[in-house]
C-alpha atoms as a PDB file:
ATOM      1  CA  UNK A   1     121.974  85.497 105.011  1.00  0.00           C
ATOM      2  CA  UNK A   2     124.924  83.738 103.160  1.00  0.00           C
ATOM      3  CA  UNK A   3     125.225  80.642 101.815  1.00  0.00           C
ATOM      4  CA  UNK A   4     126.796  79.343 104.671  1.00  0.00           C
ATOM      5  CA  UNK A   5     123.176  78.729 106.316  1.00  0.00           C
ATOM      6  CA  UNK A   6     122.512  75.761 104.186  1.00  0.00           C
ATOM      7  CA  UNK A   7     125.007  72.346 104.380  1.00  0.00           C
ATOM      8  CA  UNK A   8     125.659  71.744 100.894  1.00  0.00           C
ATOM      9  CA  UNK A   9     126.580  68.120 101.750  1.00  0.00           C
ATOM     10  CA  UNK A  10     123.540  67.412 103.763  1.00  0.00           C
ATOM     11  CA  UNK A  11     120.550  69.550 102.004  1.00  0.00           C
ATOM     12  CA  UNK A  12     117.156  69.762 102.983  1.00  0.00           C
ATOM     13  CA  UNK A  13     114.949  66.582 101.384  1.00  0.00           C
ATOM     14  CA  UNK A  14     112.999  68.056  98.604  1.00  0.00           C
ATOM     15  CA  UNK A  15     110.869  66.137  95.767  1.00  0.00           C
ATOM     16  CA  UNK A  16     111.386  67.476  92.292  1.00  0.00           C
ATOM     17  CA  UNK A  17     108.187  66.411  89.737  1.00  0.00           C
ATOM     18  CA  UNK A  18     108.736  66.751  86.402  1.00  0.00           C
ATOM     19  CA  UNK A  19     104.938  67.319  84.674  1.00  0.00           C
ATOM     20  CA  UNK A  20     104.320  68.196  80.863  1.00  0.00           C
ATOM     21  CA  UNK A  21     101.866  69.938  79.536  1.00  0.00           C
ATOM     22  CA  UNK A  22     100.332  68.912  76.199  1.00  0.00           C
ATOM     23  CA  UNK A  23      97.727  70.437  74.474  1.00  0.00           C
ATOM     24  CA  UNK A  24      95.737  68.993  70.673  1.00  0.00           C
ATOM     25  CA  UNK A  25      94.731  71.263  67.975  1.00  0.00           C
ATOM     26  CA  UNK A  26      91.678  72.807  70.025  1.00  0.00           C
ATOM     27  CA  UNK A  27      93.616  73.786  72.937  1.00  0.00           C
ATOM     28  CA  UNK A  28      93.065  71.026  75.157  1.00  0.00           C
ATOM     29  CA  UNK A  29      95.443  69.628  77.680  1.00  0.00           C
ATOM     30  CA  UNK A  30      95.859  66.194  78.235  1.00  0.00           C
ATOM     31  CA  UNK A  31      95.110  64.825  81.625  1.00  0.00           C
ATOM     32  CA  UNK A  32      95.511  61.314  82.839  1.00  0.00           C
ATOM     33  CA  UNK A  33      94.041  59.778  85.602  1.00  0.00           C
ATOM     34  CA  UNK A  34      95.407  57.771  88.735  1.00  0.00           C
ATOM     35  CA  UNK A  35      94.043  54.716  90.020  1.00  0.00           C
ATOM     36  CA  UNK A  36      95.290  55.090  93.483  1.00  0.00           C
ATOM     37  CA  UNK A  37      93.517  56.741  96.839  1.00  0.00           C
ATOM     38  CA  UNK A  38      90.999  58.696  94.282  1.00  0.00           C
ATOM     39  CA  UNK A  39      93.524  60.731  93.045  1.00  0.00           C
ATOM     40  CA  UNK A  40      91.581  63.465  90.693  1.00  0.00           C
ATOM     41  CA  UNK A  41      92.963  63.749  86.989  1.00  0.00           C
ATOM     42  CA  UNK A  42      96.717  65.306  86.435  1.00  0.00           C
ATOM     43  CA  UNK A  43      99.269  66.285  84.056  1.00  0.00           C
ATOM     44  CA  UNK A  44     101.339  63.464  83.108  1.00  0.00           C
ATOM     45  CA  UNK A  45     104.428  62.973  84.975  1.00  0.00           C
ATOM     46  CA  UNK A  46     105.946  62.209  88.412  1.00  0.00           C
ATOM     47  CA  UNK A  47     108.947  62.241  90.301  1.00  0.00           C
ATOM     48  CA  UNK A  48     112.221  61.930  89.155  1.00  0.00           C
ATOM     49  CA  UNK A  49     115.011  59.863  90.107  1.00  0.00           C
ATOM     50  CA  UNK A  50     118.226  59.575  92.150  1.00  0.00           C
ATOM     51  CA  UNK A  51     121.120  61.489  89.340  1.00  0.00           C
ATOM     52  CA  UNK A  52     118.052  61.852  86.511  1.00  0.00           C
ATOM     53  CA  UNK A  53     117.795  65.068  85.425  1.00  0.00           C
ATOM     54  CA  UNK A  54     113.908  67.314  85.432  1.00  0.00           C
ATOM     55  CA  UNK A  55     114.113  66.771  81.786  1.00  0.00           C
ATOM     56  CA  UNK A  56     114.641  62.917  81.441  1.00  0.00           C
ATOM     57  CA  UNK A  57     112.423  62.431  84.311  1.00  0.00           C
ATOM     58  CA  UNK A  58     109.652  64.171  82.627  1.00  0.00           C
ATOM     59  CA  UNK A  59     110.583  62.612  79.132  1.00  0.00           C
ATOM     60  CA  UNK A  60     110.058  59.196  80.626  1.00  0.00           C
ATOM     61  CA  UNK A  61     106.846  60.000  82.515  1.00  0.00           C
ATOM     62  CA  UNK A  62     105.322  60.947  79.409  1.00  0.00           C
ATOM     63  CA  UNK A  63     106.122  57.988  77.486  1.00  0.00           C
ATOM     64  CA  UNK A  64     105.436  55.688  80.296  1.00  0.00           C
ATOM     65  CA  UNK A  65     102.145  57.335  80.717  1.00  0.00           C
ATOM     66  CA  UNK A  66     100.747  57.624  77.569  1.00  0.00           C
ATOM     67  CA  UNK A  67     103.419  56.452  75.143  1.00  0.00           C
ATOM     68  CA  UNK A  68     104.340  60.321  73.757  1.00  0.00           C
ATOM     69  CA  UNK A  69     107.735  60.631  73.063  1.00  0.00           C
ATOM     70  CA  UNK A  70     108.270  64.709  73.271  1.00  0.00           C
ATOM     71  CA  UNK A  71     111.101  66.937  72.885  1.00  0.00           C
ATOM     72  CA  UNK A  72     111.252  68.828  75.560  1.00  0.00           C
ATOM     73  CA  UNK A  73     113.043  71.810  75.649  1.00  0.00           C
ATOM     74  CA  UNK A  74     111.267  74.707  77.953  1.00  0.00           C
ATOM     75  CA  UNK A  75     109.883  75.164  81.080  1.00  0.00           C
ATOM     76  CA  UNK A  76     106.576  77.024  81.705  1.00  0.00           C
ATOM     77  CA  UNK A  77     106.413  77.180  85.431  1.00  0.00           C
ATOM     78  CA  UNK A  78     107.870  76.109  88.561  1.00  0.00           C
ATOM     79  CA  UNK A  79     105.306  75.203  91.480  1.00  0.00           C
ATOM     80  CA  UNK A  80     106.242  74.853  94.836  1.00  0.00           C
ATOM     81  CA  UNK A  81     104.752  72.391  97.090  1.00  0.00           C
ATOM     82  CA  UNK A  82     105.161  72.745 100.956  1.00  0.00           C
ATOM     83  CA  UNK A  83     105.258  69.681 103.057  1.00  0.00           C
ATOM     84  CA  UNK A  84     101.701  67.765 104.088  1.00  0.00           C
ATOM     85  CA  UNK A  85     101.772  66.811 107.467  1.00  0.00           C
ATOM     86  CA  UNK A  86      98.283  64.805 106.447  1.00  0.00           C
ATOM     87  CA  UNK A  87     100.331  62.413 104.103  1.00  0.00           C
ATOM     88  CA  UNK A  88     103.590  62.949 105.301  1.00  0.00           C
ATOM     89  CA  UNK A  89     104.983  63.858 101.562  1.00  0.00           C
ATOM     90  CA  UNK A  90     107.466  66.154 101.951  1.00  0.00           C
ATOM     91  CA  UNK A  91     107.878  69.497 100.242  1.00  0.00           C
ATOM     92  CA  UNK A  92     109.157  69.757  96.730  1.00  0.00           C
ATOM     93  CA  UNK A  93     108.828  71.642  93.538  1.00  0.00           C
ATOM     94  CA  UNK A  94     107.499  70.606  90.384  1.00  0.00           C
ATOM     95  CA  UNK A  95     108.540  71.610  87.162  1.00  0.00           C
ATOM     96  CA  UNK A  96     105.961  72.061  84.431  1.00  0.00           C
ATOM     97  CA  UNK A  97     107.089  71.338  80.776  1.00  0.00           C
ATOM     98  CA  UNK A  98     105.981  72.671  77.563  1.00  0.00           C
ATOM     99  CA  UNK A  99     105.004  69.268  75.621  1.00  0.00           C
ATOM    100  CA  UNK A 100     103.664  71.761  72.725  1.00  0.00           C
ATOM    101  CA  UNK A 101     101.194  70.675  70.593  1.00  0.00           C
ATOM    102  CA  UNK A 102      99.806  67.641  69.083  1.00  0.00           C
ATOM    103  CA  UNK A 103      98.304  67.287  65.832  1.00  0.00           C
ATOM    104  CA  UNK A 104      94.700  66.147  65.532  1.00  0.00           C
ATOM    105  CA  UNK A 105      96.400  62.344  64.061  1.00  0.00           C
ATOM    106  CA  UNK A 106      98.819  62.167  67.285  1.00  0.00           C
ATOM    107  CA  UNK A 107      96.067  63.512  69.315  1.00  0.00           C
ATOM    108  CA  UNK A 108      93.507  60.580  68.731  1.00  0.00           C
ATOM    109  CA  UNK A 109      96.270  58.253  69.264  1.00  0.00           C
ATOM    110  CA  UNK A 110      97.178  58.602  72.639  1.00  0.00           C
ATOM    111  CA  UNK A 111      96.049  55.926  75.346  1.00  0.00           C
ATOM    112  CA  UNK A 112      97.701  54.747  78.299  1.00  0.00           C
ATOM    113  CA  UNK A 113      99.718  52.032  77.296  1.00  0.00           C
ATOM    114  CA  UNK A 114      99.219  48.402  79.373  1.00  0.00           C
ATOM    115  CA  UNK A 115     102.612  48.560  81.466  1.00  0.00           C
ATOM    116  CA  UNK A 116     100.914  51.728  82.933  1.00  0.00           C
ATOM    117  CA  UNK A 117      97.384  50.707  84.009  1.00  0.00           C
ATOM    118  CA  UNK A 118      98.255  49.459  87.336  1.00  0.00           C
ATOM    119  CA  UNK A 119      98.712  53.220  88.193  1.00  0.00           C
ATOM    120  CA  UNK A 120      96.336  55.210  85.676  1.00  0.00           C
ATOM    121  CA  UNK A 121      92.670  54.387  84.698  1.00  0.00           C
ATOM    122  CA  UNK A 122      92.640  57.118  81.769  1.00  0.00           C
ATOM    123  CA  UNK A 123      93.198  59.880  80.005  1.00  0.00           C
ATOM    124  CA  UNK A 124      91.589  62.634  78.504  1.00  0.00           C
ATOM    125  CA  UNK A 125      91.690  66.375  76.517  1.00  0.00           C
ATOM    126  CA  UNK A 126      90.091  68.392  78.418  1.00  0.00           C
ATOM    127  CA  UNK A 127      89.530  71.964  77.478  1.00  0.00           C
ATOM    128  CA  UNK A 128      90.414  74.636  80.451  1.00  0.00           C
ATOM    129  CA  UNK A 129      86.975  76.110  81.433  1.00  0.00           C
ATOM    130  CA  UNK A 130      86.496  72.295  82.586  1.00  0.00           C
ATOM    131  CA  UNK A 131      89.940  71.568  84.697  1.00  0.00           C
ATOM    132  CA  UNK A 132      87.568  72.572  87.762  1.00  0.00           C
ATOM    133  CA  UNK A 133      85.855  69.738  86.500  1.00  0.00           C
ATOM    134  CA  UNK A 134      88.322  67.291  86.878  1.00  0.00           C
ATOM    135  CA  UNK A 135      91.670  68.472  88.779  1.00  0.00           C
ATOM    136  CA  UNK A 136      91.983  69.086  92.490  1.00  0.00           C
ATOM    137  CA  UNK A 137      92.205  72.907  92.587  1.00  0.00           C
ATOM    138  CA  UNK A 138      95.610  73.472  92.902  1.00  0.00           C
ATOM    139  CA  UNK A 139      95.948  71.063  90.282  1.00  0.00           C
ATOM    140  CA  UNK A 140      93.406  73.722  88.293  1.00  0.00           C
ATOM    141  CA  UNK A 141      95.655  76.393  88.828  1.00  0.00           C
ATOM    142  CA  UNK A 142      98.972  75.438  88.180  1.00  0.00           C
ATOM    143  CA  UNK A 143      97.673  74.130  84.677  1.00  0.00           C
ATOM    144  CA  UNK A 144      95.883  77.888  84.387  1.00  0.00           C
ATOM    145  CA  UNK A 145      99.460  79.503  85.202  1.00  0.00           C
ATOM    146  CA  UNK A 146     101.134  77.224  82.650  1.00  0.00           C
ATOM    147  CA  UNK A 147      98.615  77.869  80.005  1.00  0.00           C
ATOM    148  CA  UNK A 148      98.975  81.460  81.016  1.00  0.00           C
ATOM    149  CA  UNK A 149     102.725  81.594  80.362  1.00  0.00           C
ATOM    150  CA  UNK A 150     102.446  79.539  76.990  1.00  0.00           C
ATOM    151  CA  UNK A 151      99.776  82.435  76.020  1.00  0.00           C
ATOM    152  CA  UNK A 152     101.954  85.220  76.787  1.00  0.00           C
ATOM    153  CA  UNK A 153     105.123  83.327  74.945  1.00  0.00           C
ATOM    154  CA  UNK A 154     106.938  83.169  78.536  1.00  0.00           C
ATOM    155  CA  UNK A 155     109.216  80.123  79.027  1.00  0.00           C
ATOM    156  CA  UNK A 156     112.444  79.299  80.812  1.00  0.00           C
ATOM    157  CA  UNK A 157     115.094  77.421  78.771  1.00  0.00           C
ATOM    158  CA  UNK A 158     116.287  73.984  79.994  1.00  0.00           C
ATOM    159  CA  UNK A 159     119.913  74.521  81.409  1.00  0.00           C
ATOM    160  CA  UNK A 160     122.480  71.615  82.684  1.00  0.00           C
ATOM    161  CA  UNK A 161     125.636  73.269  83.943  1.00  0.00           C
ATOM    162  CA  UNK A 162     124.968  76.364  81.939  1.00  0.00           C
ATOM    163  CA  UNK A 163     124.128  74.934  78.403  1.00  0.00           C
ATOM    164  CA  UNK A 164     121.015  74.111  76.657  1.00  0.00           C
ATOM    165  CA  UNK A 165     119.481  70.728  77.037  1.00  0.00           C
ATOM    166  CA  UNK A 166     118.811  68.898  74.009  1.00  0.00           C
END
């Protein structure tokens, strides 16, 4: 193959999430909770824009969401997500974030803030023998994977055009 199979001026349509994972002094992670089509509990974040790079996008997810304003310099895992033919949602990847770690103050602070509870009900720590409890099971394991990676002290730098992000 060379890269002459793939039209760099017309590329395939791909979605690209931006999620963060943030975790309080006990090792929970923060989920929050969508109000629409009963959408199970998530990380915080969503897609990001036309020209907005993964780590803006996820930046203003996360304060959108629950008002955290992070610095976010790592990733901790890529996850890709083939096209549903059920919802029509085409295939993308989502980048998961290292948000760190809160301290127990910060921690008991965060609520979803009023300009975003048209599209979440919640939020909560939950520790990770419970995500079964409360994610969708893909959702379980890419949150397993990330936790995984922040265990072993894997992450990926955040890169634009070669230098660090900041």
């Amino acid at each position: 193959m060379s890269h002459a199979d793939v039209d760099l001026k017309a590329p395939p349509r791909r979605r690209f999430g931006a999620v963060t994972l943030v975790r309080d002094p006990d090792g929970r992670v923060l989920l929050v909770k969508p109000t629409y089509e009963g959408k199970r509990w998530i990380l915080p974040g969503g897609g990001a824009h036309q020209d907005e790079t993964l780590t803006t996008a996820a930046q203003r997810e996360l304060r959108e969401e629950t008002g955290l304003i992070r610095q976010l310099t790592h990733l901790i895992a890529l996850d890709y997500v083939p096209f549903n033919p059920e919802n029509g949602v085409s295939e993308g990847i989502n980048v998961v974030f290292d948000g760190g770690t809160l301290t127990t103050d910060d921690a008991h602070t965060v609520t979803i803030p009023d300009t975003a509870r048209h599209e979440l009900a919640g939020c909560a720590w939950v520790h990770a023998h419970q995500l079964d409890e409360f994610c969708a099971p893909y959702q379980t394991r890419r949150i397993r994977q990330a936790l995984n990676a922040i265990d072993r002290g894997a992450s990926l730098p955040l890169l634009e055009l070669g230098h660090t992000s900041t």
